[in-house]
Protein backbone atom coordinates (compact mmCIF):
# COMPACT_ATOMS: atom_id res chain seq x y z
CA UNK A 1 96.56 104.01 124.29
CA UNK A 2 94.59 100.99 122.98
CA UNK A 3 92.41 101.15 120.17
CA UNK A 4 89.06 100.81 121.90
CA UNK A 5 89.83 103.74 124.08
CA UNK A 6 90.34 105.83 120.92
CA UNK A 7 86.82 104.80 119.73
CA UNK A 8 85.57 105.97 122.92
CA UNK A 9 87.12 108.81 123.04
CA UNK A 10 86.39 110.13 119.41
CA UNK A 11 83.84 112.24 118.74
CA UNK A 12 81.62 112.27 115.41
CA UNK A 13 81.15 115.80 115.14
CA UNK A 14 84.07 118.33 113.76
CA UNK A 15 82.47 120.50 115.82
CA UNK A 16 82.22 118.82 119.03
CA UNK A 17 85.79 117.54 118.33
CA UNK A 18 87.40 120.68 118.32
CA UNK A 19 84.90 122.60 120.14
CA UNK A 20 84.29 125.43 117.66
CA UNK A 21 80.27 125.67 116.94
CA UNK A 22 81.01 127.42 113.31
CA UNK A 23 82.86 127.60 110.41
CA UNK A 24 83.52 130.56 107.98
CA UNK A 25 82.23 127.71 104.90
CA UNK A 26 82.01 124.50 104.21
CA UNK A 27 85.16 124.48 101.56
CA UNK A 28 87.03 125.36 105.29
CA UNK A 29 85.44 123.15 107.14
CA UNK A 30 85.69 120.20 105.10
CA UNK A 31 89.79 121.12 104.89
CA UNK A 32 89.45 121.05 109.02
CA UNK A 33 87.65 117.98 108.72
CA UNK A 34 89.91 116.22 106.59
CA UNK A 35 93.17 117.22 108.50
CA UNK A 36 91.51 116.42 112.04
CA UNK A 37 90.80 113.21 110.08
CA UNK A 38 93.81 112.43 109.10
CA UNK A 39 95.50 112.80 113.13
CA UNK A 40 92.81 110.62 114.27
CA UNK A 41 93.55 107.82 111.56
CA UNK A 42 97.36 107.91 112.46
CA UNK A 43 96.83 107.84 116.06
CA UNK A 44 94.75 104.82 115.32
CA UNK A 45 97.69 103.56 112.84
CA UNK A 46 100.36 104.09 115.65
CA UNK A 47 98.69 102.51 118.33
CA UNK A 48 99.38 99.30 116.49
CA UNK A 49 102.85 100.25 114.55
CA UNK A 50 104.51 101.29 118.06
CA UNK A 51 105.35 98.09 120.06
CA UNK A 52 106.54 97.33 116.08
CA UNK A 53 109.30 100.38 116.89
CA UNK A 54 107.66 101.18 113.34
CA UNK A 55 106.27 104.61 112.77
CA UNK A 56 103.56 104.72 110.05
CA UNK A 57 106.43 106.12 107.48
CA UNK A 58 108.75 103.32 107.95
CA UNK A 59 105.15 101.24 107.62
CA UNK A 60 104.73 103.33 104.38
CA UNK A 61 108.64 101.81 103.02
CA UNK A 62 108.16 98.83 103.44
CA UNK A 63 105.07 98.83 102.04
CA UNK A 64 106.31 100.52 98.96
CA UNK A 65 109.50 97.34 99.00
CA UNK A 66 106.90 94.57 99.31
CA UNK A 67 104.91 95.90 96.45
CA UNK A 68 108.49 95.76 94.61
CA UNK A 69 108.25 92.32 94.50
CA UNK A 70 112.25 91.41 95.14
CA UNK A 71 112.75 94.24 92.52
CA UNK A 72 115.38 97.04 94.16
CA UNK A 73 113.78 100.71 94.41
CA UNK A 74 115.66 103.99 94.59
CA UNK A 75 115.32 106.38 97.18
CA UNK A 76 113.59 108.59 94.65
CA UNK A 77 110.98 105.81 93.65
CA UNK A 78 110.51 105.14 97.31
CA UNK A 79 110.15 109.01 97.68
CA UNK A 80 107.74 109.20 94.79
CA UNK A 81 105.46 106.70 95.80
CA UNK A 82 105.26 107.69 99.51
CA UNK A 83 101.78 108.98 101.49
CA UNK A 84 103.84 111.88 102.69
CA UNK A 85 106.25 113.51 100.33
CA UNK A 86 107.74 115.23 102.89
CA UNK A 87 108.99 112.58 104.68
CA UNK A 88 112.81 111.90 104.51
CA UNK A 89 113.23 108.88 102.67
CA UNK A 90 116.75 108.36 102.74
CA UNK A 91 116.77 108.56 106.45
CA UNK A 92 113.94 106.22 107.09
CA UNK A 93 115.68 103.21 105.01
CA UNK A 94 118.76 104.30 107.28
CA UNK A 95 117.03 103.46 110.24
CA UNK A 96 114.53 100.54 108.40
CA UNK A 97 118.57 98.94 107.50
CA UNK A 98 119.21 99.04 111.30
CA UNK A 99 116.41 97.01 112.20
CA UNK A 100 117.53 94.49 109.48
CA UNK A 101 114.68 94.87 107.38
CA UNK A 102 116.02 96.23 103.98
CA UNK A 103 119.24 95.96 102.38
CA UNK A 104 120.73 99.17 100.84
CA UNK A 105 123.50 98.42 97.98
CA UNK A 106 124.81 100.77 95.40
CA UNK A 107 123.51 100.23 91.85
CA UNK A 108 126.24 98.05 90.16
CA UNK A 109 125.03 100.03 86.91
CA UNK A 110 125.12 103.38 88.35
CA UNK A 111 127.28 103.79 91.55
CA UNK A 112 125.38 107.35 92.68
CA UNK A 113 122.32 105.11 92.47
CA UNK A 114 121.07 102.77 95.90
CA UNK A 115 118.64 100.19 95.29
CA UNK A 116 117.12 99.31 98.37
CA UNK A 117 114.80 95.69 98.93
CA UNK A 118 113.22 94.67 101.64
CA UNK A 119 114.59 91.44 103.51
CA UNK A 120 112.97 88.80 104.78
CA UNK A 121 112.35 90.09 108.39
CA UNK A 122 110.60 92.83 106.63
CA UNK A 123 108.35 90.95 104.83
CA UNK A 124 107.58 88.72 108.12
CA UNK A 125 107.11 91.86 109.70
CA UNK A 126 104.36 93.09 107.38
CA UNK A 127 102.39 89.56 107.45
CA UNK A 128 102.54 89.88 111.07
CA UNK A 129 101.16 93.50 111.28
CA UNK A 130 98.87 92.48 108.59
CA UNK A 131 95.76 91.65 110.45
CA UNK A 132 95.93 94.16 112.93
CA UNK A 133 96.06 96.80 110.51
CA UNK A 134 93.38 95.58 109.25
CA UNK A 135 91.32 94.95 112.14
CA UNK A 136 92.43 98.84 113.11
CA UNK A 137 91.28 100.21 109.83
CA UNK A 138 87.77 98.41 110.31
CA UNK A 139 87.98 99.50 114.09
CA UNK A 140 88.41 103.32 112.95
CA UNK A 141 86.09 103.42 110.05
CA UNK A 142 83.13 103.85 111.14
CA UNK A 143 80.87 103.53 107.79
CA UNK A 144 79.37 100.68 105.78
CA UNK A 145 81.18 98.89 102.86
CA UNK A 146 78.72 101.07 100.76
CA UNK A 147 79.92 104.47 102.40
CA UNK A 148 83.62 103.57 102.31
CA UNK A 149 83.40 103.27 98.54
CA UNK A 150 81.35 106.12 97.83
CA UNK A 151 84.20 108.13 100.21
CA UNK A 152 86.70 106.78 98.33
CA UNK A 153 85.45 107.89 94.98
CA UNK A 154 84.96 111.56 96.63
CA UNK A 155 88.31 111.75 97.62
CA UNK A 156 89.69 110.59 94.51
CA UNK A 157 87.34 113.14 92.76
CA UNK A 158 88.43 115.72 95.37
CA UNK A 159 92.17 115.44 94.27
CA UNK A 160 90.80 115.81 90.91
């Protein structure tokens, strides 16, 4: 599916999106809202990680590696740091090593310890995704620069 079909095909209103004309409150509707949210921004997402063979998880390790600067990470940091704490992280630099873009090598100070970087296929592969993720996040976001900060600042304040 192509990212102008999703735009077409989303609808504005929780609502209309799920077809359910009320809510018990608006604490449970904005918890709808937000989680019917966040399937339609990873659609979006996978749409362009896909012919990558990326999911947005593996996106989310490397991400975490670049940001490391050539500096190795544990699994835990990586783990830590990740949008979804549920996610395996051991298992996705497993499969992120098979596609050649980390290395995995045992801590020469601690031997139980990995350190994992990300190579330089990796990196290439981010600067190449780079402007279609963000062309997709401008494609799915559907507010002014205005509204996008003001959202951002509720859903900081929201996680209190």
């Amino acid at each position: 599916m192509y990212i102008h079909q999703l735009k077409d095909e989303s609808m504005g209103k929780i609502e209309e999106a799920i077809k359910q004309s009320e809510f018990k409150d608006n604490f449970n509707k904005v918890v709808v809202n937000l989680l019917y949210t966040h399937s339609y921004l990873v659609t979006f997402q996978t749409t362009v990680l896909k012919p990558m063979d990326l999911s947005p998880e593996q996106y989310n390790v490397l991400r975490i590696l670049r940001g490391q600067q050539g500096k190795p990470a544990t699994i835990a940091a990586i783990q830590e740091r990740m949008l979804n704490n549920m996610s395996n992280a051991s298992r996705l630099v497993d499969k992120l090593k098979a596609k050649g873009l980390v290395k995995r090598e045992e801590c020469p100070l601690n031997r139980r310890k990995v350190d994992v970087v990300i190579t330089a296929e990796g990196l290439s592969l981010l600067e190449l995704l780079e402007p279609q993720i963000t062309n997709m996040n401008k494609k799915a976001i559907h507010l002014e620069d205005q509204e996008v900060a003001l959202l951002n600042e509720l859903l900081d304040k929201l996680r209190g």
